[in-house]
Protein backbone atom coordinates (compact mmCIF):
# COMPACT_ATOMS: atom_id res chain seq x y z
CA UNK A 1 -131.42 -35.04 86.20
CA UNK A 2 -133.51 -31.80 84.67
CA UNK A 3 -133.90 -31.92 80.73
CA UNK A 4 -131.04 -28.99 80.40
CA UNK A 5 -128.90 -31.10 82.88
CA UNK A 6 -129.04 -29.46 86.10
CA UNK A 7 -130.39 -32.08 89.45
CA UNK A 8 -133.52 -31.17 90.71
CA UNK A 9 -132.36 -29.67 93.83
CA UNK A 10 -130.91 -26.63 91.17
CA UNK A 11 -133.87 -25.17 90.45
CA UNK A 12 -135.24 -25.66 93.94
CA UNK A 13 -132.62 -23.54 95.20
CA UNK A 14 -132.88 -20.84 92.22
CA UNK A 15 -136.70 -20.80 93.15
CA UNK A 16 -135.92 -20.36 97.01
CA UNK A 17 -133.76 -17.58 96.80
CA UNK A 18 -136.20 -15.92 94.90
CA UNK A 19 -138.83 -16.31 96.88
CA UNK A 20 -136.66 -15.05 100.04
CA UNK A 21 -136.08 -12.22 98.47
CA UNK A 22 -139.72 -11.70 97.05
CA UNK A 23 -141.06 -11.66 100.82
CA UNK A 24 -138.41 -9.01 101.44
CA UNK A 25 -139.68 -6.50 99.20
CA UNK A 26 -143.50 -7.45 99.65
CA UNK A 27 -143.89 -9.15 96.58
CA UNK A 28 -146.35 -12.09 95.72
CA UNK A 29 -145.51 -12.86 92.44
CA UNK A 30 -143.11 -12.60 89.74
CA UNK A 31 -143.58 -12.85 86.03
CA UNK A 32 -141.49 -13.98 83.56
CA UNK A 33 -141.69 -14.34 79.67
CA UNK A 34 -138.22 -14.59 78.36
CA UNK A 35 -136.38 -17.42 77.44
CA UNK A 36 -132.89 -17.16 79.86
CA UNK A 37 -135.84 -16.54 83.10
CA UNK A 38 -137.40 -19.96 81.65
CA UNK A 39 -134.05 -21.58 81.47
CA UNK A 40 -132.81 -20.58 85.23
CA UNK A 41 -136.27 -21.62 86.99
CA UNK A 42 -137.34 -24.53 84.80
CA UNK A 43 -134.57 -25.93 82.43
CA UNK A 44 -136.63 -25.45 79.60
CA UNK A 45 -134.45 -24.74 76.68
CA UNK A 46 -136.01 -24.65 72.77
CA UNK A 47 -134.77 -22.74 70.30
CA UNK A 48 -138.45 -22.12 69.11
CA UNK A 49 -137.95 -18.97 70.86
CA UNK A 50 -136.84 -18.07 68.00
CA UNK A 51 -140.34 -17.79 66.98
CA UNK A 52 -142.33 -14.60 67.83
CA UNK A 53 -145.69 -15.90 67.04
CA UNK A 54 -146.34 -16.64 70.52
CA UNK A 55 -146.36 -15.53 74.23
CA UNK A 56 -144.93 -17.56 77.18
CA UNK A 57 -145.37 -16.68 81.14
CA UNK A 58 -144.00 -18.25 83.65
CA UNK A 59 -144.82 -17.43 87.60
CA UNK A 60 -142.98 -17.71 90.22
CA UNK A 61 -145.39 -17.14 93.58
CA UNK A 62 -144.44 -16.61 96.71
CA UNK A 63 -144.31 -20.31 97.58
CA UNK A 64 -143.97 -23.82 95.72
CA UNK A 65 -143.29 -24.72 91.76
CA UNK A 66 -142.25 -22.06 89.35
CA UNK A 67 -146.33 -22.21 87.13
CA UNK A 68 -146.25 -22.39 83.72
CA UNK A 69 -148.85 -20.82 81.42
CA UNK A 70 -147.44 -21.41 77.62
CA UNK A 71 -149.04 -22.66 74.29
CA UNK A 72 -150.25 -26.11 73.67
CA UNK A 73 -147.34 -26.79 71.52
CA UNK A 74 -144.86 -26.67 74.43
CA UNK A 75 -146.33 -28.74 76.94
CA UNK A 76 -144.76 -31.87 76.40
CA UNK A 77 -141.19 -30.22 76.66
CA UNK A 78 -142.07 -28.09 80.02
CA UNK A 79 -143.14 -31.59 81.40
CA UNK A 80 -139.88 -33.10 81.14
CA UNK A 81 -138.63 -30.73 83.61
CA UNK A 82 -139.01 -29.92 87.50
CA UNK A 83 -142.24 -28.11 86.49
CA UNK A 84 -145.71 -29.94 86.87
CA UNK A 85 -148.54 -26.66 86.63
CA UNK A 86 -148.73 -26.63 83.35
CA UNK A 87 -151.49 -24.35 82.20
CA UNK A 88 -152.22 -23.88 78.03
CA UNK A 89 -154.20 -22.24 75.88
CA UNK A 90 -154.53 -23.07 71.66
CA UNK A 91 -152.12 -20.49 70.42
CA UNK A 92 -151.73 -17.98 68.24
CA UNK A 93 -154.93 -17.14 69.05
CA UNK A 94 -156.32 -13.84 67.81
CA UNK A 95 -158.76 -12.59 70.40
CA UNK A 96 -157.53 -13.74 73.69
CA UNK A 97 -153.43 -15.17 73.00
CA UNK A 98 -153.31 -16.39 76.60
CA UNK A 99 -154.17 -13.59 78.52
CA UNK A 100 -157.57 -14.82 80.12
CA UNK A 101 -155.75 -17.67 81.58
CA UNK A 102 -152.40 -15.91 82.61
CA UNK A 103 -154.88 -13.44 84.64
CA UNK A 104 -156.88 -16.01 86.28
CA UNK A 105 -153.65 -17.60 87.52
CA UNK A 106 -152.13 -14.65 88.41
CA UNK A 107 -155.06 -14.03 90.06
CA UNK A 108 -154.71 -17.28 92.09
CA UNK A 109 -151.12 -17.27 92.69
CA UNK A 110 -151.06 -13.43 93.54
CA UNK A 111 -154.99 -12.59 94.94
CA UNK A 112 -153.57 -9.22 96.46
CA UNK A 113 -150.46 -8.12 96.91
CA UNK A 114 -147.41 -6.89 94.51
CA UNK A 115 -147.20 -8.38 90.96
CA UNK A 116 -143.43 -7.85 89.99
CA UNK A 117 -141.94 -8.21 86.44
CA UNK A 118 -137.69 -7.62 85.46
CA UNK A 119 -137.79 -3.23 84.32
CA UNK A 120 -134.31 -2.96 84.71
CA UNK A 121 -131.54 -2.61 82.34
CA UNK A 122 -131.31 -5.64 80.41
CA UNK A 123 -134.93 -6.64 80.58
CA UNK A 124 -137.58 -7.07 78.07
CA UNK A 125 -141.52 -7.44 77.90
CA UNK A 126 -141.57 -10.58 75.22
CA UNK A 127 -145.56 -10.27 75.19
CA UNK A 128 -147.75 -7.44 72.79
CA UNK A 129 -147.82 -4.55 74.16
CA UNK A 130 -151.63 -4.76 73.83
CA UNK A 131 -151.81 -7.45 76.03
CA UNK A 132 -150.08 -6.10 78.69
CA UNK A 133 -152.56 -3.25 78.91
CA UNK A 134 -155.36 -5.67 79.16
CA UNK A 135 -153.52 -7.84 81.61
CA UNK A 136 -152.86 -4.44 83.68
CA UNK A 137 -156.37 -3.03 83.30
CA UNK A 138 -158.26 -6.67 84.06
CA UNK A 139 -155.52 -7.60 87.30
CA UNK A 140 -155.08 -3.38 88.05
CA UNK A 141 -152.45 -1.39 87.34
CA UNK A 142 -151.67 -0.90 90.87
CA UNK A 143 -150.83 -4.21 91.35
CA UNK A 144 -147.95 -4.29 88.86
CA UNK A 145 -144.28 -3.02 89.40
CA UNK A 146 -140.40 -3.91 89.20
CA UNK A 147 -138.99 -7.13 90.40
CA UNK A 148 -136.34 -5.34 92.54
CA UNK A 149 -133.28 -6.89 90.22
CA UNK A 150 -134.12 -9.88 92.00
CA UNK A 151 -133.80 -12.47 88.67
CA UNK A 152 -131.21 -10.13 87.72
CA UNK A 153 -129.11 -10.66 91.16
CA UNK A 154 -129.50 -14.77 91.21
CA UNK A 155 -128.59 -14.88 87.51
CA UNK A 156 -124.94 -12.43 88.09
CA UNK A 157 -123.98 -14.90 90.58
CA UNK A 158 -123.36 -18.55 89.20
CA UNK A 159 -123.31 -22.04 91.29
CA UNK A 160 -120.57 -24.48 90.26
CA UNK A 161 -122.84 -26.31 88.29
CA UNK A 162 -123.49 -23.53 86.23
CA UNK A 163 -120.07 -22.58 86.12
CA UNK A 164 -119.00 -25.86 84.88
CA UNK A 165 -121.39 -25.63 81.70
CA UNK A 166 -119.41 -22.30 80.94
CA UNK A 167 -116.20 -23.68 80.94
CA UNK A 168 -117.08 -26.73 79.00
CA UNK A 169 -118.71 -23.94 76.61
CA UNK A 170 -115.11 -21.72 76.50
CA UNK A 171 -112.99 -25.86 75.74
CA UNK A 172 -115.09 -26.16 73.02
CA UNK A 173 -114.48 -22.72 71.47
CA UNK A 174 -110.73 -22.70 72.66
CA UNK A 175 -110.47 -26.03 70.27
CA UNK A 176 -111.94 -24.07 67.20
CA UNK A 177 -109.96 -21.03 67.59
CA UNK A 178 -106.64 -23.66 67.60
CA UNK A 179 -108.12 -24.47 64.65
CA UNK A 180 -108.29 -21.63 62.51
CA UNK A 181 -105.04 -22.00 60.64
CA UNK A 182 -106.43 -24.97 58.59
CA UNK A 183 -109.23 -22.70 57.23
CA UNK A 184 -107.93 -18.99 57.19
CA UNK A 185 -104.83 -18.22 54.58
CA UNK A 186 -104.37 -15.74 52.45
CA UNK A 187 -106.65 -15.53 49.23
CA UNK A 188 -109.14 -17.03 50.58
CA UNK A 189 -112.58 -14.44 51.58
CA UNK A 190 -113.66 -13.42 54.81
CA UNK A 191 -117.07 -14.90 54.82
CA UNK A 192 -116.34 -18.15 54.29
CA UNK A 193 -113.48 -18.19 56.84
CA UNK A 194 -116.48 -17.23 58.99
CA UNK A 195 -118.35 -20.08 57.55
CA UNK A 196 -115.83 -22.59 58.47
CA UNK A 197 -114.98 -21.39 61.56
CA UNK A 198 -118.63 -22.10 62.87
CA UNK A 199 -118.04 -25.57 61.42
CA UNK A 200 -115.41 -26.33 63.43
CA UNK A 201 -117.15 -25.07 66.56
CA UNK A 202 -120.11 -27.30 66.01
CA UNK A 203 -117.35 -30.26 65.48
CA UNK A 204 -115.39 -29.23 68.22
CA UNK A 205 -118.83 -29.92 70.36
CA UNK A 206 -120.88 -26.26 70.60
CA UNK A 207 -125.08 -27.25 70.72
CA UNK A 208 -125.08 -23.79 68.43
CA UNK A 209 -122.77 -20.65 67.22
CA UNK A 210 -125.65 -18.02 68.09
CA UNK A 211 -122.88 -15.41 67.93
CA UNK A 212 -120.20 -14.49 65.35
CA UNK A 213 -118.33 -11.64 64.59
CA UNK A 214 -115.60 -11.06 62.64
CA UNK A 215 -112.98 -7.84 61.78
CA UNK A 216 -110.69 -7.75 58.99
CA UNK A 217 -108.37 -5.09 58.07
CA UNK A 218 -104.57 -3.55 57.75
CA UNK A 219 -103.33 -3.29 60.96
CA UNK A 220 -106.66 -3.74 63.01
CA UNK A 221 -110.53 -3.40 62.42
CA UNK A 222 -112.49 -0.15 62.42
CA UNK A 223 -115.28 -2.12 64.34
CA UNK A 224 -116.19 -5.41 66.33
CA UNK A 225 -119.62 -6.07 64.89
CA UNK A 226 -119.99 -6.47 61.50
CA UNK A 227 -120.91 -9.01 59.22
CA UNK A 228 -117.88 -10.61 56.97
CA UNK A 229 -117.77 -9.73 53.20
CA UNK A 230 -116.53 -11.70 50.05
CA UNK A 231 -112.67 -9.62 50.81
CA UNK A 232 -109.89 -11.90 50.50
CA UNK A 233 -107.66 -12.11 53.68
CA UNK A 234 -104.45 -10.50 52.51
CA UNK A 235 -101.03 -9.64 53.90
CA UNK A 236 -100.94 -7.51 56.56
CA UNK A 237 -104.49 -8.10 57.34
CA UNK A 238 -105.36 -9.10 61.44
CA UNK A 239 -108.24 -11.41 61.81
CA UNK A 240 -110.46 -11.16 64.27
CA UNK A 241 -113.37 -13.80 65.45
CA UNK A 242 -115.28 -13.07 68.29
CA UNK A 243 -118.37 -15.96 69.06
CA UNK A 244 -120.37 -16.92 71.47
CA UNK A 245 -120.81 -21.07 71.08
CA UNK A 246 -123.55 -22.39 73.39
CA UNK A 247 -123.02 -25.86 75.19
CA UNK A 248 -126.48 -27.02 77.06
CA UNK A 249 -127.74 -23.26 76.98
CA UNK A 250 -124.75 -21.48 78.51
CA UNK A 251 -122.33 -19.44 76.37
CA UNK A 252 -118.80 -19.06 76.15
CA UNK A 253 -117.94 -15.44 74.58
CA UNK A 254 -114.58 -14.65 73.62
CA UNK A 255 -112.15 -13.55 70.43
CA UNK A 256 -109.14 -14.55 68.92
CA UNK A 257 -106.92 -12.69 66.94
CA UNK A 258 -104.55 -13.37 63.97
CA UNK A 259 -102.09 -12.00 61.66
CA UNK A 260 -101.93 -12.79 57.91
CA UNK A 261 -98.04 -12.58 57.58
CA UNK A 262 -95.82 -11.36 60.30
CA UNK A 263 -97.44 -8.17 61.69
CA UNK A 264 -96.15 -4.91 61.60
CA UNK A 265 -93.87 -3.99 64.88
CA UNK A 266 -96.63 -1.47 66.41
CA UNK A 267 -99.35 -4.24 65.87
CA UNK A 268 -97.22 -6.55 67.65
CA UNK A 269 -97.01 -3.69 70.63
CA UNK A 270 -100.96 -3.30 70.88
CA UNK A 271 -101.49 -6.90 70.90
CA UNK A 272 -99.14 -6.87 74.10
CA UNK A 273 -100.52 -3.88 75.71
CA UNK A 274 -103.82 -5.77 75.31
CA UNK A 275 -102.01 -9.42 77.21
CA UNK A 276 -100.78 -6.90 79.84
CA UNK A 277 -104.80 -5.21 80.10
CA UNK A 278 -105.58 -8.27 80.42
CA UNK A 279 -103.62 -9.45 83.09
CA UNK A 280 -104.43 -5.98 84.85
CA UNK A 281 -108.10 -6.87 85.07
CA UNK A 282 -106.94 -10.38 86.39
CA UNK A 283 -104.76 -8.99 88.96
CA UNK A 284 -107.86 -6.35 89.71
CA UNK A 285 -110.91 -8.63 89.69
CA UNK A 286 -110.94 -10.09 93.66
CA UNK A 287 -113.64 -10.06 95.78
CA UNK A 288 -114.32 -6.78 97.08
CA UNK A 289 -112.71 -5.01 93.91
CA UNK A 290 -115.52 -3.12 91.96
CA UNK A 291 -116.50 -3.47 88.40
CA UNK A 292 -115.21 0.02 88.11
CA UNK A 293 -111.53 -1.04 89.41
CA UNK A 294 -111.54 -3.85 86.81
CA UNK A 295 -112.43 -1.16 84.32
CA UNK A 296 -110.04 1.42 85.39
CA UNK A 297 -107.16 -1.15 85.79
CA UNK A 298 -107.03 -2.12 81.37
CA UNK A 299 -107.82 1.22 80.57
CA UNK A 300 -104.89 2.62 82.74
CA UNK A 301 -102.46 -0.16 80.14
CA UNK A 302 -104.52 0.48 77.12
CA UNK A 303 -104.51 4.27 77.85
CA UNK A 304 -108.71 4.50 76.77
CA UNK A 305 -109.28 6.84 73.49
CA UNK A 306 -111.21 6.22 70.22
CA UNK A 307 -110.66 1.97 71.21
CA UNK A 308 -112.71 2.79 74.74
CA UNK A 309 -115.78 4.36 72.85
CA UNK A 310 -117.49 0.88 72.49
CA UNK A 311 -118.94 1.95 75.96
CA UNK A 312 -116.92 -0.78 78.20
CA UNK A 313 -114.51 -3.49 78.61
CA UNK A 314 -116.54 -6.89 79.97
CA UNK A 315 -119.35 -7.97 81.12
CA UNK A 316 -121.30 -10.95 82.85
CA UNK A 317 -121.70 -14.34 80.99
CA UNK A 318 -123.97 -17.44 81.64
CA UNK A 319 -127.41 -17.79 79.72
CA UNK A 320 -126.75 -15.09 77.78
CA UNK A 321 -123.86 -13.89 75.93
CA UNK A 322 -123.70 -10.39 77.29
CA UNK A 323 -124.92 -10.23 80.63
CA UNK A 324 -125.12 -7.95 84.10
CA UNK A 325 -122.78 -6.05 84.78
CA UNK A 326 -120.66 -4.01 82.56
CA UNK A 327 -117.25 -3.52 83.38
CA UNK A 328 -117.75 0.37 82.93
CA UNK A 329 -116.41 3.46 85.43
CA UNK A 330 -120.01 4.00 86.37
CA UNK A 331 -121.01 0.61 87.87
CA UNK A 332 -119.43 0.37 90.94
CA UNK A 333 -120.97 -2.89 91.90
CA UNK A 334 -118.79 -5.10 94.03
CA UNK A 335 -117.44 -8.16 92.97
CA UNK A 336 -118.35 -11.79 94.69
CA UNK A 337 -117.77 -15.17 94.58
CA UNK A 338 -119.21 -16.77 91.22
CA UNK A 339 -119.76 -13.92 89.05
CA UNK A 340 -118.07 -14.81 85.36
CA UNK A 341 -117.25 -12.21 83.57
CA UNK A 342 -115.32 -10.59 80.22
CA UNK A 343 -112.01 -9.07 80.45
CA UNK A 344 -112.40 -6.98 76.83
CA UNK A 345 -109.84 -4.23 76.49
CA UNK A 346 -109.50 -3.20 73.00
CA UNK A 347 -106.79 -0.47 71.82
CA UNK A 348 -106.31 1.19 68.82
CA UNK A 349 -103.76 0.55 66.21
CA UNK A 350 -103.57 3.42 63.87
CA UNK A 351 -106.29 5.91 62.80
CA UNK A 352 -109.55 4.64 62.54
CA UNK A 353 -108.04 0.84 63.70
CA UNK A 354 -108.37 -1.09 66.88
CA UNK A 355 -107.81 -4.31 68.15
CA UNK A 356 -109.97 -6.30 71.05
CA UNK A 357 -109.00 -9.30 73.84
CA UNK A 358 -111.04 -11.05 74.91
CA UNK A 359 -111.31 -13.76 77.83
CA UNK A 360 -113.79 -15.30 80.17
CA UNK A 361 -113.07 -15.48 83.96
CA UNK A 362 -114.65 -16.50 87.54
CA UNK A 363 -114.23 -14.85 90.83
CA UNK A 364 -113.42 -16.86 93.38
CA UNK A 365 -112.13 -16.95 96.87
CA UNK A 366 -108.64 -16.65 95.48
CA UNK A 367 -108.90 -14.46 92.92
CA UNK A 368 -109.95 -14.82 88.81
CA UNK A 369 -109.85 -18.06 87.40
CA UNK A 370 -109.31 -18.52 83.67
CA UNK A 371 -112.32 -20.05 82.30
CA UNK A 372 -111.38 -20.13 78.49
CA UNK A 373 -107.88 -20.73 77.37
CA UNK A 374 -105.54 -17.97 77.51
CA UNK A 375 -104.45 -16.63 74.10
CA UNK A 376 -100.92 -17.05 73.06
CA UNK A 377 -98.60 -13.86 74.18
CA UNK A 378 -97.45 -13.46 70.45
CA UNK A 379 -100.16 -13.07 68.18
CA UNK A 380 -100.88 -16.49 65.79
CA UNK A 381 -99.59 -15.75 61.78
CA UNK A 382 -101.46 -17.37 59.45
């Protein structure tokens, strides 16, 4: 077994499939410096990513071993996995913070040929600027371009294995949400609900709570971000938690919402029309179906407005917690076999007040598969 859990043969196949694809579009190399591109190819998790002090590559060329080319303080943790080029360089270093060394093995990995790195949406350069211009001007500018979504493409489409990790991911957060009457009452303030809550998810099992976000308010929320404040939950309030718990690097991401006291009769209809959006985008989401369809399916229950303004309703799920796709009316990409993905409808209450579902899911041959528990029908009082 890999250090993150995965056999062997897992990242040999990952690897594979990207290099098929690489000789496709003429490319020789790809590079890589983000954590979740680390994690699929290698299995090398840290949370010293955290950390921006320093740079980390990884290649993958156009045959053999993902190479890595990260700071001294990391090597002993990339060689527990499948990885054995291990190339490092004393960092932070000042004048020359790995790029001599990346460029010599690019250089050796990639003589001529297409360099390709992730530009798409989603994707980020975790390297200075600076030192991408002198990686560019000493390799050639020329040489550089887009990966083709190819890391993006392998990543949307999860094995079993990885699939597996997700669902343990959406038990453990299903058990904390259960949960949530013994901490949340009335009188007692939003944050430290909050605090409890991620408590119970790191009891319940979670590795981390990366992700928490909480609404609190009459009727609904005004927003699905925000940080909780010292407010005491009150009558009439709906609570809303919304995390992403990790479990051996994958996520689960979905919310829960509750009622302090019996809601009001038009809460208790929007929290329906939500169950029934739901069940639209699980009736929807088959093979074939577009990402669009899913889309157009809740928003057809939910009837769209002020609720639909947070730009869509899902997305992918693995490494990350928000992932490709969206489940937006522009991205008609098709569904397969493997992608998880968000059902998040939201709908608003009153003015200025929504409410948002959440749930995780897997196409299959057969249709969507729960992954995390489904929510009771009736919202839970608390």
């Amino acid at each position: 077994m890999n250090q993150c859990g995965f056999a062997i043969s897992e990242y040999q196949s990952r690897t594979k499939r990207a290099q098929r694809a690489m000789a496709d579009h003429g490319i020789s190399a790809i590079l890589l410096t983000t954590a979740p591109e680390f994690a699929y190819f290698s299995g090398y998790q840290t949370r010293f990513w955290e950390s921006p002090s320093r740079p980390w590559f990884m290649i993958i060329p156009a045959s053999g071993k993902p190479v890595a080319v990260i700071p001294s303080i990391g090597h002993e943790l990339m060689a527990q996995t499948w990885v054995d080029d291990i190339r490092t360089w004393v960092s932070p270093d000042l004048n020359d913070d790995g790029i001599s060394l990346l460029c010599e093995t690019l250089r050796e990995f990639a003589p001529s040929g297409r360099i390709a790195i992730p530009s798409g949406h989603e994707s980020h350069l975790r390297m200075p600027l600076n030192d991408y211009h002198r990686m560019i001007a000493s390799i050639g500018a020329d040489r550089f371009g887009d990966d083709a979504n190819i890391t993006r493409s392998l990543r949307m489409v999860k094995s079993d294995a990885e699939i597996a990790k997700i669902k343990t991911a959406c038990d453990i957060a299903g058990r904390a949400f259960a949960r949530v009457p013994e901490i949340a009452h009335r009188g007692r303030s939003h944050d430290m609900v909050c605090r409890e809550f991620q408590r119970l998810c790191l009891a319940e099992g979670a590795d981390c709570v990366p992700y928490l976000a909480s609404g609190l308010g009459p009727s609904g929320y005004s927003d699905v971000i925000s940080l909780p404040s010292a407010r005491e939950l009150s009558d009439g309030d709906i609570l809303m938690l919304d995390t992403g718990v990790t479990w051996d690097g994958y996520f689960a991401d979905f919310d829960r919402n509750y009622s302090v006291g019996k809601p009001d009769p038009k809460t208790s209809d929007a929290f329906s029309r939500l169950q029934d959006a739901v069940d639209a985008g699980l009736a929807t989401a088959r093979i074939g179906a577009t990402c669009a369809d899913v889309f157009h399916a809740m928003v057809k229950v939910t009837g769209g407005g002020k609720a639909a303004q947070a730009g869509r309703f899902g997305h992918g799920l693995g490494l990350q917690l928000t992932e490709w796709p969206s489940l937006i009316a522009a991205e008609n990409l098709p569904l397969v076999d493997g992608m998880v993905l968000t059902l998040e409808p939201s709908i608003e209450t009153t003015q200025g007040r929504i409410l948002v579902h959440e749930e995780n899911i897997v196409i299959r041959e057969t249709g969507a598969e729960m992954l995390s528990p489904r929510a009771p029908a009736n919202m839970v009082v608390i």
